[in-house]
PDB file of N, CA and C in Angstrom:
ATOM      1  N   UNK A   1     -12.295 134.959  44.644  1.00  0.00           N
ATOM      2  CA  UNK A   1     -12.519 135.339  46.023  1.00  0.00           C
ATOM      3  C   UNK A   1     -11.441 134.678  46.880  1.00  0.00           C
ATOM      4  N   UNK A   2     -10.627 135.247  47.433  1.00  0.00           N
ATOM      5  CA  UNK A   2      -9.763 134.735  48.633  1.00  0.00           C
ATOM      6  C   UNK A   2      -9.967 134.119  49.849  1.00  0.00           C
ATOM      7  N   UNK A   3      -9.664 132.968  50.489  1.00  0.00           N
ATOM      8  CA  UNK A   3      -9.868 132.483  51.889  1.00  0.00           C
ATOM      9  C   UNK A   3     -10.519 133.190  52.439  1.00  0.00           C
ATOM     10  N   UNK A   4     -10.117 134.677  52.919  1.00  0.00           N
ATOM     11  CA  UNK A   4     -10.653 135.130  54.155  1.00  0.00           C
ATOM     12  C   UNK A   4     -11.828 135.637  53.632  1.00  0.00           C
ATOM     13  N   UNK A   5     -11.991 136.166  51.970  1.00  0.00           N
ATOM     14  CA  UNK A   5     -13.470 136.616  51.979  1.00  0.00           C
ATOM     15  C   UNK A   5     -14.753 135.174  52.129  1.00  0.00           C
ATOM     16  N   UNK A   6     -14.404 134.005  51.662  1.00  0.00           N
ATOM     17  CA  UNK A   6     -14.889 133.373  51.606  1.00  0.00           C
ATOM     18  C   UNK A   6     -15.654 132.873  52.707  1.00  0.00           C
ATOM     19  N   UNK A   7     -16.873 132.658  53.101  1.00  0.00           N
ATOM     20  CA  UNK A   7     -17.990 132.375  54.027  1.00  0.00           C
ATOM     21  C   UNK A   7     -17.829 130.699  54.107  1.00  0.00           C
ATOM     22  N   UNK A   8     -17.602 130.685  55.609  1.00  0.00           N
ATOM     23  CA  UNK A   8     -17.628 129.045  55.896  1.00  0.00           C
ATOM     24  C   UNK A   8     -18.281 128.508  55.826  1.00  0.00           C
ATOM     25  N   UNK A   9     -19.646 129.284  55.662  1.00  0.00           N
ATOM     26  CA  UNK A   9     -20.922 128.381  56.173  1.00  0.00           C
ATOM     27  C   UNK A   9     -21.414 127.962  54.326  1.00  0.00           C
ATOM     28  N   UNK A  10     -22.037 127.220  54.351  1.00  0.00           N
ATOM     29  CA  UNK A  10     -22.774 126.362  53.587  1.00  0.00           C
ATOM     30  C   UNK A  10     -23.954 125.928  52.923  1.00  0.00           C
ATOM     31  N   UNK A  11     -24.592 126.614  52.413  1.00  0.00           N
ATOM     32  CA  UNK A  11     -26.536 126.177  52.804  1.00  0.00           C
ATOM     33  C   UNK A  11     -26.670 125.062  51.283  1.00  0.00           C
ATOM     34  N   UNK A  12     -26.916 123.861  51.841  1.00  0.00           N
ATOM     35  CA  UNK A  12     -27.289 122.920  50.874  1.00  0.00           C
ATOM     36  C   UNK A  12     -28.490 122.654  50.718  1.00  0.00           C
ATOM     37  N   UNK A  13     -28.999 122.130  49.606  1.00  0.00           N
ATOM     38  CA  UNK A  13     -30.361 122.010  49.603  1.00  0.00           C
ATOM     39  C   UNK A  13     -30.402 120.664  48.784  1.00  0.00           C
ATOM     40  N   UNK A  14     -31.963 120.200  49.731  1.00  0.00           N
ATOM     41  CA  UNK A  14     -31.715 118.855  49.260  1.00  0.00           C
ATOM     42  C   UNK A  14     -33.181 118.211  48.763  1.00  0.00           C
ATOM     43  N   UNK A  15     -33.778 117.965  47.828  1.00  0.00           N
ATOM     44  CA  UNK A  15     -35.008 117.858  47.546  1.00  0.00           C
ATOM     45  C   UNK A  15     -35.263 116.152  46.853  1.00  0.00           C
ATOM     46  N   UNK A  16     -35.984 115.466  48.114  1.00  0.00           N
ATOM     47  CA  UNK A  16     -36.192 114.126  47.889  1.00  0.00           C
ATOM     48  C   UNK A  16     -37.737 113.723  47.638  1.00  0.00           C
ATOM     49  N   UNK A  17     -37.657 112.905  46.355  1.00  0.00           N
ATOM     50  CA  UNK A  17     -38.996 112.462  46.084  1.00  0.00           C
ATOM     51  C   UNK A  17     -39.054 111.103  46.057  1.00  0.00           C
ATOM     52  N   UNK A  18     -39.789 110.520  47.411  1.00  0.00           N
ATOM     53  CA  UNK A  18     -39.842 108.934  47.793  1.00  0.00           C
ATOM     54  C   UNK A  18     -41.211 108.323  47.573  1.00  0.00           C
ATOM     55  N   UNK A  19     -40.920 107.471  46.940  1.00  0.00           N
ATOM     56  CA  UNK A  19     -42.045 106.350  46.846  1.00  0.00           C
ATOM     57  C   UNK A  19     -42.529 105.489  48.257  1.00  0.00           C
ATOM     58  N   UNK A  20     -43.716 105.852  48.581  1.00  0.00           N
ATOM     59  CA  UNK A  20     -44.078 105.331  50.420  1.00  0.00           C
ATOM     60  C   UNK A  20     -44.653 103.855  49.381  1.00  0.00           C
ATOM     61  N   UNK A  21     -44.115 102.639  49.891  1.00  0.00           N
ATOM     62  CA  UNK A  21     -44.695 100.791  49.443  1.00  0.00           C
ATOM     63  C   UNK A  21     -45.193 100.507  50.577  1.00  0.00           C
ATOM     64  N   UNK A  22     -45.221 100.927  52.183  1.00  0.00           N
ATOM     65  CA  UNK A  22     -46.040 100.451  52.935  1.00  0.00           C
ATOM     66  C   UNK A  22     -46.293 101.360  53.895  1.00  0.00           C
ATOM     67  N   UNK A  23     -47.309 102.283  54.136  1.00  0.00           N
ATOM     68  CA  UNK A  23     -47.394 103.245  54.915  1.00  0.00           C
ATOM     69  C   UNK A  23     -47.494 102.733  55.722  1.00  0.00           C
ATOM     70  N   UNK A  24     -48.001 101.677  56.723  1.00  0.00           N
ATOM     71  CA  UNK A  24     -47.876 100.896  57.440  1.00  0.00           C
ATOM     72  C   UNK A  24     -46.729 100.779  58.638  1.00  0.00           C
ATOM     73  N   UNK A  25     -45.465 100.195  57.721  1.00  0.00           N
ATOM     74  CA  UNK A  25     -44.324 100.000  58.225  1.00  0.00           C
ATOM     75  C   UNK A  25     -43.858 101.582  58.148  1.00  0.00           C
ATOM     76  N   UNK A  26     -44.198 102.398  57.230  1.00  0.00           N
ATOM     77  CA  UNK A  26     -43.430 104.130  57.846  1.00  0.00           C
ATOM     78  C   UNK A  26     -43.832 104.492  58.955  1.00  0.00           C
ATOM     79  N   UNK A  27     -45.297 104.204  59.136  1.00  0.00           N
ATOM     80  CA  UNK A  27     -46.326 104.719  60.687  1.00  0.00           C
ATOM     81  C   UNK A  27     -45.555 104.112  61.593  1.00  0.00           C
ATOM     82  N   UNK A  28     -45.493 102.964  61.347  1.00  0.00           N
ATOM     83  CA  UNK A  28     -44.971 102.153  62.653  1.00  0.00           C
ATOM     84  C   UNK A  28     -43.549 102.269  63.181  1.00  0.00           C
ATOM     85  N   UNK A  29     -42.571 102.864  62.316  1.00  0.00           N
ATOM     86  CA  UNK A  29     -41.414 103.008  62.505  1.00  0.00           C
ATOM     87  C   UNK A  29     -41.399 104.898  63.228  1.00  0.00           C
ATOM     88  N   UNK A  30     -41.928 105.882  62.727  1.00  0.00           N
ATOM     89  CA  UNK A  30     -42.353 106.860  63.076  1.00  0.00           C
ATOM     90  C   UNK A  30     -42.789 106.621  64.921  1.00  0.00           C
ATOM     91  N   UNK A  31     -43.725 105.576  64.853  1.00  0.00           N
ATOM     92  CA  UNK A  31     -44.130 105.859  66.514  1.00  0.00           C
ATOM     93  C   UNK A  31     -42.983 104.826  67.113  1.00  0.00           C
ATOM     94  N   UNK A  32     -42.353 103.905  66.871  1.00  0.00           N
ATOM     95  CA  UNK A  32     -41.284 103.198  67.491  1.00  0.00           C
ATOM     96  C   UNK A  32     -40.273 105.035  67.950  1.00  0.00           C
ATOM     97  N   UNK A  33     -39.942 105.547  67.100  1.00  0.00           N
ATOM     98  CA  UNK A  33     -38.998 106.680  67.223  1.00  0.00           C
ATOM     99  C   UNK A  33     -39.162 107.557  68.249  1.00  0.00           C
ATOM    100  N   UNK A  34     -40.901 108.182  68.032  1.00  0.00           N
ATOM    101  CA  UNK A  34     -41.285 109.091  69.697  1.00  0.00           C
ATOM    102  C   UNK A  34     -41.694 108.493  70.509  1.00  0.00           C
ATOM    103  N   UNK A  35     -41.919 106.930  70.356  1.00  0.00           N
ATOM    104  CA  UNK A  35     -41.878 106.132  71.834  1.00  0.00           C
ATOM    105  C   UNK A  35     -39.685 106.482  72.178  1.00  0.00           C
ATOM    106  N   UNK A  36     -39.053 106.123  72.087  1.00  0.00           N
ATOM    107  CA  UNK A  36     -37.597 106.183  72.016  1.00  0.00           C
ATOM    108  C   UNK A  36     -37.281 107.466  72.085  1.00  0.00           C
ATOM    109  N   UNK A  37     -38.313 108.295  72.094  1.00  0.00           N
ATOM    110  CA  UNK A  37     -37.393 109.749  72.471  1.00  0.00           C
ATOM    111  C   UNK A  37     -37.683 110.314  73.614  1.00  0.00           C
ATOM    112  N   UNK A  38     -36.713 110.110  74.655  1.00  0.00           N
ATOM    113  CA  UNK A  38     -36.516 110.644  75.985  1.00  0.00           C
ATOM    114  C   UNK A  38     -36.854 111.974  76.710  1.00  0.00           C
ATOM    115  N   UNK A  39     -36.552 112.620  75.284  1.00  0.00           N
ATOM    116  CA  UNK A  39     -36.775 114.308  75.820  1.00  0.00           C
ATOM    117  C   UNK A  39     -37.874 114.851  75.146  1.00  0.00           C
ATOM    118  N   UNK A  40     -39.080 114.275  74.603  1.00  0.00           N
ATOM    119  CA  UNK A  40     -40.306 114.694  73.915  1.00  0.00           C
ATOM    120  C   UNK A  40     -41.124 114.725  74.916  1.00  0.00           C
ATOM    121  N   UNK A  41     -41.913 115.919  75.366  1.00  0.00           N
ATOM    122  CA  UNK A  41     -42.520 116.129  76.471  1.00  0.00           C
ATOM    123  C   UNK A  41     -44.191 115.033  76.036  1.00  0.00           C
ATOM    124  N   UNK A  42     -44.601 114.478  77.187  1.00  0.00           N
ATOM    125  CA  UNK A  42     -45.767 113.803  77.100  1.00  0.00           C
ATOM    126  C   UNK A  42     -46.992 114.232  76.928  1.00  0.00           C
ATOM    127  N   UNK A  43     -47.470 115.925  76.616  1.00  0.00           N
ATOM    128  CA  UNK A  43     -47.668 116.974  76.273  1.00  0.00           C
ATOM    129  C   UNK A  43     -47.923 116.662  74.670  1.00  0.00           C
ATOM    130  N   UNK A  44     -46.507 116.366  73.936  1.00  0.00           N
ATOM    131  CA  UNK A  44     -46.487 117.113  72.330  1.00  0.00           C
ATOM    132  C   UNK A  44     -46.612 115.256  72.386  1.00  0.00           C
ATOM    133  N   UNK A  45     -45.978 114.246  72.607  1.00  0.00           N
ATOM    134  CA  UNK A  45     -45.722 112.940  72.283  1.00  0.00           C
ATOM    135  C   UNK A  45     -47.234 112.590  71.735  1.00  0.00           C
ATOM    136  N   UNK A  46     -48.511 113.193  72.382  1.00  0.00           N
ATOM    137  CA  UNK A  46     -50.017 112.760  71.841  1.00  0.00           C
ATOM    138  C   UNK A  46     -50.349 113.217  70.751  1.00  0.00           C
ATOM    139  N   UNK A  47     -49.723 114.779  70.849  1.00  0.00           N
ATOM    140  CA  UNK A  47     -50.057 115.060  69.579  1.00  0.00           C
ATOM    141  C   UNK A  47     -48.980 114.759  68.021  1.00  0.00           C
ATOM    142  N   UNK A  48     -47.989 114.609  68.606  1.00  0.00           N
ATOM    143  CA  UNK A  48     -46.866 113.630  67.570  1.00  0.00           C
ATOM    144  C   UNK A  48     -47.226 112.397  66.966  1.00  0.00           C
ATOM    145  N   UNK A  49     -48.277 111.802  68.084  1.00  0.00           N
ATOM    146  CA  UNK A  49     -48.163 109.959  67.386  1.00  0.00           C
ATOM    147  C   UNK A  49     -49.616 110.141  66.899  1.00  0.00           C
ATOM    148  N   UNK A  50     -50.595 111.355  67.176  1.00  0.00           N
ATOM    149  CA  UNK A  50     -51.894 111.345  66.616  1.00  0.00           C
ATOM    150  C   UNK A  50     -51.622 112.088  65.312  1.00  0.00           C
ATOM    151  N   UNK A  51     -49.950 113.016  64.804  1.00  0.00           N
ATOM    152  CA  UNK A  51     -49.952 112.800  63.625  1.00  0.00           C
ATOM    153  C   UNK A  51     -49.258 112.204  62.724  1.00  0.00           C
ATOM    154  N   UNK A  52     -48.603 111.669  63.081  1.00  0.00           N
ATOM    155  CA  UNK A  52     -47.806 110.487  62.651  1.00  0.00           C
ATOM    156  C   UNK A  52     -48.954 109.218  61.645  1.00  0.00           C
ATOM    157  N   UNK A  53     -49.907 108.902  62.822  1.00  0.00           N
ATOM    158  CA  UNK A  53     -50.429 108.147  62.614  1.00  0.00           C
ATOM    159  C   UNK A  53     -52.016 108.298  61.202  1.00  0.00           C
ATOM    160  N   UNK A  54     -52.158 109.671  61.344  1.00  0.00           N
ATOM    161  CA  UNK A  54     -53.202 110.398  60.010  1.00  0.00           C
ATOM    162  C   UNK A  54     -52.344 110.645  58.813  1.00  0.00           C
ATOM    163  N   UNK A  55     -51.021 110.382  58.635  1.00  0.00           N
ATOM    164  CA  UNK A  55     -50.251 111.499  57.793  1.00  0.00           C
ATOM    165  C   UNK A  55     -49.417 110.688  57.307  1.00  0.00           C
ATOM    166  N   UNK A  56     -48.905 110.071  56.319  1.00  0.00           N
ATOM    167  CA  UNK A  56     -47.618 109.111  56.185  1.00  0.00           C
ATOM    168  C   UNK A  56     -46.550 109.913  56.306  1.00  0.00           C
ATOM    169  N   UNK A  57     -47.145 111.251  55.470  1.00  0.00           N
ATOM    170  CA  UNK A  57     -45.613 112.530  55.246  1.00  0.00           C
ATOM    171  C   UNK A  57     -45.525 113.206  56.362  1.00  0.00           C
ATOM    172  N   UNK A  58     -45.878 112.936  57.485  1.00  0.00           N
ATOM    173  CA  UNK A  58     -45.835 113.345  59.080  1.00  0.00           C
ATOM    174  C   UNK A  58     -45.166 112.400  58.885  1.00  0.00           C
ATOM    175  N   UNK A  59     -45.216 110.686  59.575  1.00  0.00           N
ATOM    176  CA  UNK A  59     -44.532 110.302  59.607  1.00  0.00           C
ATOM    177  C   UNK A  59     -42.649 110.093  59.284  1.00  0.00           C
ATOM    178  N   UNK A  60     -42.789 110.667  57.763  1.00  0.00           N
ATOM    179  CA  UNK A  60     -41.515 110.505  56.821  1.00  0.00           C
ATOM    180  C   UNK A  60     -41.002 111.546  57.484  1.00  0.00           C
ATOM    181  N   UNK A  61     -41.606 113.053  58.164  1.00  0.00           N
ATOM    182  CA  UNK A  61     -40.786 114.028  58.350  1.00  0.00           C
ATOM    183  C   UNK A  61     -40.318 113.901  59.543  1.00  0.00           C
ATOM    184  N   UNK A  62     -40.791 112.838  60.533  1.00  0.00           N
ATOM    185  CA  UNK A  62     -39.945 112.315  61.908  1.00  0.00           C
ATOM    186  C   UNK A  62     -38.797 111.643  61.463  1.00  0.00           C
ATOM    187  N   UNK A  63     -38.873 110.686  60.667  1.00  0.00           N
ATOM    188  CA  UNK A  63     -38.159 109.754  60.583  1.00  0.00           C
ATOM    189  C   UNK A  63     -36.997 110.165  59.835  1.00  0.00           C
ATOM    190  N   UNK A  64     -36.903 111.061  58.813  1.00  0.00           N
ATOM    191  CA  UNK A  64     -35.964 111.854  58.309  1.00  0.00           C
ATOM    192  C   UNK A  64     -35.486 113.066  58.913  1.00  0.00           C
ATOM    193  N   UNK A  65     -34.308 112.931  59.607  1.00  0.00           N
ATOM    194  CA  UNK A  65     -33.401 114.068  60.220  1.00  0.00           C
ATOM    195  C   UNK A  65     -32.221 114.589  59.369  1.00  0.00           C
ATOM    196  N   UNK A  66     -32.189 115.577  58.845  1.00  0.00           N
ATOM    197  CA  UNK A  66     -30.793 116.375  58.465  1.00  0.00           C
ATOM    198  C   UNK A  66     -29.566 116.421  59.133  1.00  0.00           C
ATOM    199  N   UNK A  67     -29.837 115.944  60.568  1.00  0.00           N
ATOM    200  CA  UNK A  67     -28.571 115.741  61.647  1.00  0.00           C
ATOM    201  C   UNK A  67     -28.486 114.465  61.047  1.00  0.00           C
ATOM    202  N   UNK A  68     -28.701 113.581  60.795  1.00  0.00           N
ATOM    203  CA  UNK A  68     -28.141 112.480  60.825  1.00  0.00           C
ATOM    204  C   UNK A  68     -27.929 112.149  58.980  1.00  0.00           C
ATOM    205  N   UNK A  69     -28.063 113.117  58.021  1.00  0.00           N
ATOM    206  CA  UNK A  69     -27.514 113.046  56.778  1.00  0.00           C
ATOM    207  C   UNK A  69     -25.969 113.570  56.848  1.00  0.00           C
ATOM    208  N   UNK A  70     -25.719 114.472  57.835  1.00  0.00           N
ATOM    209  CA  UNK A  70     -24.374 115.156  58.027  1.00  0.00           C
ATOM    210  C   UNK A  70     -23.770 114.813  58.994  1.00  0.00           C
ATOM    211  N   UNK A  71     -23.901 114.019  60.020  1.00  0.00           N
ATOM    212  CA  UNK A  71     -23.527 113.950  61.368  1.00  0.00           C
ATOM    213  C   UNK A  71     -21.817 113.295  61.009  1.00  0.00           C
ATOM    214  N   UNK A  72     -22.145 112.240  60.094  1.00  0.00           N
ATOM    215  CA  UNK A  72     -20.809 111.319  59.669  1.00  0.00           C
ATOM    216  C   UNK A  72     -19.916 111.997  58.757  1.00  0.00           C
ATOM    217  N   UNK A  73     -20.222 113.697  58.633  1.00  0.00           N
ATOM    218  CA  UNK A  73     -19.606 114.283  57.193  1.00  0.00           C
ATOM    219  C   UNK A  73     -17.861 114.787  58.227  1.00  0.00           C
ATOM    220  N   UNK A  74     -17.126 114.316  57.754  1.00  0.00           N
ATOM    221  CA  UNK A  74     -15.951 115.287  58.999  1.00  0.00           C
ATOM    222  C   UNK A  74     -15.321 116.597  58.444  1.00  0.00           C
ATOM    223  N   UNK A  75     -15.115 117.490  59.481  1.00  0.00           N
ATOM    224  CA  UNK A  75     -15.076 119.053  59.345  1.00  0.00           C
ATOM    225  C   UNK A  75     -16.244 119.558  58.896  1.00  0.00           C
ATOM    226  N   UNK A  76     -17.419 119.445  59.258  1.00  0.00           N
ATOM    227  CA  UNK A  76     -18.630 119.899  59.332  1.00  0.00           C
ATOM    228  C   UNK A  76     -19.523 119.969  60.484  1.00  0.00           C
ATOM    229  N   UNK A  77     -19.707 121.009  61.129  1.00  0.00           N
ATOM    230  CA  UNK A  77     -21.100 121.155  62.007  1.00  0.00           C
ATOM    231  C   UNK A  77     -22.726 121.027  61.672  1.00  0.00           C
ATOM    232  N   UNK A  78     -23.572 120.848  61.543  1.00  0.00           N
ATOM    233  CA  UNK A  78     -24.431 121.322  61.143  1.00  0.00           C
ATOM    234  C   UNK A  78     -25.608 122.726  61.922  1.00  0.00           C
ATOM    235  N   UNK A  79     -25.404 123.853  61.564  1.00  0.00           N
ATOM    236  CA  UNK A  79     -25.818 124.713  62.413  1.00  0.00           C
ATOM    237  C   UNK A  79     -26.776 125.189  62.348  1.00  0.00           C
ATOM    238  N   UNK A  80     -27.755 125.059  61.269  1.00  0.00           N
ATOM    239  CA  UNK A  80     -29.584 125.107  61.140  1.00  0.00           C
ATOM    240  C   UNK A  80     -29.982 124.169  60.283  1.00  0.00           C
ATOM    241  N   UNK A  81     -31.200 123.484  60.638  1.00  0.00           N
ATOM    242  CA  UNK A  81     -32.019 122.726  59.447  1.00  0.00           C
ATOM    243  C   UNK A  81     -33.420 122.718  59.700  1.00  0.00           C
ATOM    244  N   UNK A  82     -33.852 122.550  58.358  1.00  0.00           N
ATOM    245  CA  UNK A  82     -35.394 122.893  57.914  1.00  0.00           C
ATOM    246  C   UNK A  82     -35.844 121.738  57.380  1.00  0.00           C
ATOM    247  N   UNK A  83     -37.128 121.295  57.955  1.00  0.00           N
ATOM    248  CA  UNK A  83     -37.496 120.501  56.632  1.00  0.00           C
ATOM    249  C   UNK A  83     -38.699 120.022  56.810  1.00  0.00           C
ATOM    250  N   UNK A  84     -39.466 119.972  55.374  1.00  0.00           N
ATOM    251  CA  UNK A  84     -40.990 119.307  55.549  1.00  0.00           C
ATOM    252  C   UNK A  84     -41.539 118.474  54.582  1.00  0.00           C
ATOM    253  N   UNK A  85     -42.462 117.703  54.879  1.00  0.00           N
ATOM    254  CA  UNK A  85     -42.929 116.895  53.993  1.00  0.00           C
ATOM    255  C   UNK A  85     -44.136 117.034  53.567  1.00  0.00           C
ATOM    256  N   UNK A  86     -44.968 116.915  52.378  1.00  0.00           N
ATOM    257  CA  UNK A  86     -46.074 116.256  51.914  1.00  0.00           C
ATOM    258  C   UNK A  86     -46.061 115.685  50.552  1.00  0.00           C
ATOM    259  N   UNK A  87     -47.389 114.780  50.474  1.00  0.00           N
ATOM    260  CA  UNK A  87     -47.978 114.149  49.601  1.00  0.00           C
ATOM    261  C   UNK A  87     -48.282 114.804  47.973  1.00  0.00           C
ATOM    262  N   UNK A  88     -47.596 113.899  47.361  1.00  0.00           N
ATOM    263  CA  UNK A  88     -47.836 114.898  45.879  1.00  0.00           C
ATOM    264  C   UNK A  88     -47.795 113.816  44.685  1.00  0.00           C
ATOM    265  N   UNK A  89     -48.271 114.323  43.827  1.00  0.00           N
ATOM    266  CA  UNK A  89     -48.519 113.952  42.551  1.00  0.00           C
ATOM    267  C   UNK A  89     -47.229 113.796  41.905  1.00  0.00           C
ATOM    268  N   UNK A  90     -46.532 112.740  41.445  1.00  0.00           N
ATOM    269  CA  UNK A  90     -44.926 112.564  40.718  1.00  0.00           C
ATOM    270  C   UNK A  90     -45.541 111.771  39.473  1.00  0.00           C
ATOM    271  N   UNK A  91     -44.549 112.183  38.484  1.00  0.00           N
ATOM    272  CA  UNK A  91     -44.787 112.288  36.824  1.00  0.00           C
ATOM    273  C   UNK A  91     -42.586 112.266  36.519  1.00  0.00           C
ATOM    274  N   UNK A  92     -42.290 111.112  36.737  1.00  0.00           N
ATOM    275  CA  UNK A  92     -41.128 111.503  36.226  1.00  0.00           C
ATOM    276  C   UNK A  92     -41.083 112.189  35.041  1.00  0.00           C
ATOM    277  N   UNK A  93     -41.953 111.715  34.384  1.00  0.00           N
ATOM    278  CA  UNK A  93     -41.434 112.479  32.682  1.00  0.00           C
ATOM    279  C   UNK A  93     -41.825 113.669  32.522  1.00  0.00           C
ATOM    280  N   UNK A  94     -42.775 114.335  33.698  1.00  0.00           N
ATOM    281  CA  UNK A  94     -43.245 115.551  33.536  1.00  0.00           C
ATOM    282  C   UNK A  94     -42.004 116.766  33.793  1.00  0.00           C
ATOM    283  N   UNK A  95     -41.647 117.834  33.038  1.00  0.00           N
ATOM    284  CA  UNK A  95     -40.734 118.674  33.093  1.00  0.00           C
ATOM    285  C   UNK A  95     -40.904 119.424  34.352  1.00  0.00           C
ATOM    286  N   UNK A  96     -42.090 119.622  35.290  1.00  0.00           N
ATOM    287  CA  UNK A  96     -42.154 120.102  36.668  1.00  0.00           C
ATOM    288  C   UNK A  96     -40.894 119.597  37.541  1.00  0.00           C
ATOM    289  N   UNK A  97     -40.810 118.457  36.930  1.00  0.00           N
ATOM    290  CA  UNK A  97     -39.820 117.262  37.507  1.00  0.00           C
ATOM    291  C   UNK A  97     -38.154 117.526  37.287  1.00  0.00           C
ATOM    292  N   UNK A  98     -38.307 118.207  36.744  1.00  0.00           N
ATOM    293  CA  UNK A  98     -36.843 118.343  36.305  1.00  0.00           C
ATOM    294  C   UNK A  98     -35.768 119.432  37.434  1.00  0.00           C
ATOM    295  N   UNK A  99     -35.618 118.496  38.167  1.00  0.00           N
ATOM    296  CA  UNK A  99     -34.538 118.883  39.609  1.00  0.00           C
ATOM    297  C   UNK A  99     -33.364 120.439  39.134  1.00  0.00           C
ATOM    298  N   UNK A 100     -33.086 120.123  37.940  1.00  0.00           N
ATOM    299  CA  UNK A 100     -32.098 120.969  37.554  1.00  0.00           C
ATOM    300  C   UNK A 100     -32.634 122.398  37.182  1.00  0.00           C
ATOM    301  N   UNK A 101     -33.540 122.066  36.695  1.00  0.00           N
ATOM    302  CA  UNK A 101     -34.335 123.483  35.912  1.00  0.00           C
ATOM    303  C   UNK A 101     -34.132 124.636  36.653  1.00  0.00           C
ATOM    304  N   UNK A 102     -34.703 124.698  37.847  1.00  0.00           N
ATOM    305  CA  UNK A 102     -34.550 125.503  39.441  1.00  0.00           C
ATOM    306  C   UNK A 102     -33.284 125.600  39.959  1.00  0.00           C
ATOM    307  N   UNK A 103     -32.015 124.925  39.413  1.00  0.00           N
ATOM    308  CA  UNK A 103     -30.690 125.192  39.784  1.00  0.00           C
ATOM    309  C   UNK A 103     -29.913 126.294  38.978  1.00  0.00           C
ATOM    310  N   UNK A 104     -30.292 126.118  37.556  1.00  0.00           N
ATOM    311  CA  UNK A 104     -29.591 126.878  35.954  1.00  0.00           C
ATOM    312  C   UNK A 104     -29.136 128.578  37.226  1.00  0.00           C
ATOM    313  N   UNK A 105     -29.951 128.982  37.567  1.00  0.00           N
ATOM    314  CA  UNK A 105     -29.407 130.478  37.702  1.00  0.00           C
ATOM    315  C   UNK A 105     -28.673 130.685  38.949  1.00  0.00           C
ATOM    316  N   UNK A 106     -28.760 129.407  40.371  1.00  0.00           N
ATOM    317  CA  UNK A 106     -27.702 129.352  41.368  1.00  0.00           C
ATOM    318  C   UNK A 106     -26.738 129.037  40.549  1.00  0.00           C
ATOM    319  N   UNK A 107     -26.721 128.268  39.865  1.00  0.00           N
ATOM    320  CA  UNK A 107     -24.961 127.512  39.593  1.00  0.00           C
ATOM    321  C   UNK A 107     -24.328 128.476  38.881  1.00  0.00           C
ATOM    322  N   UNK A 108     -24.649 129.265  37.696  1.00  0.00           N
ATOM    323  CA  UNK A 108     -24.566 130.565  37.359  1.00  0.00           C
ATOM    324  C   UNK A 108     -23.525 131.484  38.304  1.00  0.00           C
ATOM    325  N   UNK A 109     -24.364 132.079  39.198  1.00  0.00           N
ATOM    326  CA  UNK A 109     -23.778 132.341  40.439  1.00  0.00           C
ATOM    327  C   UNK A 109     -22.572 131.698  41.366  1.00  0.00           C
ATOM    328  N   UNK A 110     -22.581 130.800  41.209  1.00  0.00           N
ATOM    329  CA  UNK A 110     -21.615 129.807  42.211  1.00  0.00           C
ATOM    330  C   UNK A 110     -20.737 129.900  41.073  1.00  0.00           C
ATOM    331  N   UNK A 111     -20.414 129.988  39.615  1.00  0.00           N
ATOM    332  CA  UNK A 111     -19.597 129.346  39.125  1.00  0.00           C
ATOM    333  C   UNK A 111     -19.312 128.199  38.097  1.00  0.00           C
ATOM    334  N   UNK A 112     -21.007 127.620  38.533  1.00  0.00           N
ATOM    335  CA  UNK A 112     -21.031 126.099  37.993  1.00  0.00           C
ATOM    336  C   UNK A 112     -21.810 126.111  36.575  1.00  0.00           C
ATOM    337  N   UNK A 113     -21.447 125.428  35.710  1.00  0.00           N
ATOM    338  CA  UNK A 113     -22.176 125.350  34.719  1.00  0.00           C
ATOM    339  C   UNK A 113     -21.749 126.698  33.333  1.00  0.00           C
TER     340      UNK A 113
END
């Protein structure tokens, strides 16, 4: 494919499985954040820190921004992002687990592999 057919844009995907050691300190860092956010109407801010505070993976999904995984990348914009969290059952050794499995037929496509 040549330069000009080639599409600038990008869609990465990024699938993180974190171990929460003190839900505690995630809650609390979560409401430090929408106390600190200027432009969160006082409206949604009640219902933000009332779920923040039921939810650890509420929490994790404030506290994790996609702007700020790319912000430091140079010659990159970032021009949509998605993202959500919940609570789940992890089995490293279980083959559900296996990150790659779900890639075999993109990379295919792309080239890779």
């Amino acid at each position: 494919m040549s330069t000009e057919e080639t599409s600038r844009f990008v869609r990465l995907r990024v699938e993180l499985v974190l171990e929460v050691q003190d839900e505690d300190e995630v809650t609390k860092a979560a409401l430090r954040r929408l106390a600190a956010d200027p432009e969160l109407p006082e409206s949604e801010r009640a219902h933000a820190e009332s779920a923040v505070t039921e939810d650890t993976a509420e929490a994790l999904a404030y506290l994790v921004d996609p702007f700020d995984l790319v912000s430091e990348v140079p010659g990159v914009e970032l021009q949509q992002a998605s993202w959500s969290s919940e609570q789940v059952e992890y089995d490293p050794d279980s083959p559900e687990w296996d990150l790659d499995e779900d890639d075999g037929a993109d990379d295919e496509e792309d080239g890779i592999g």
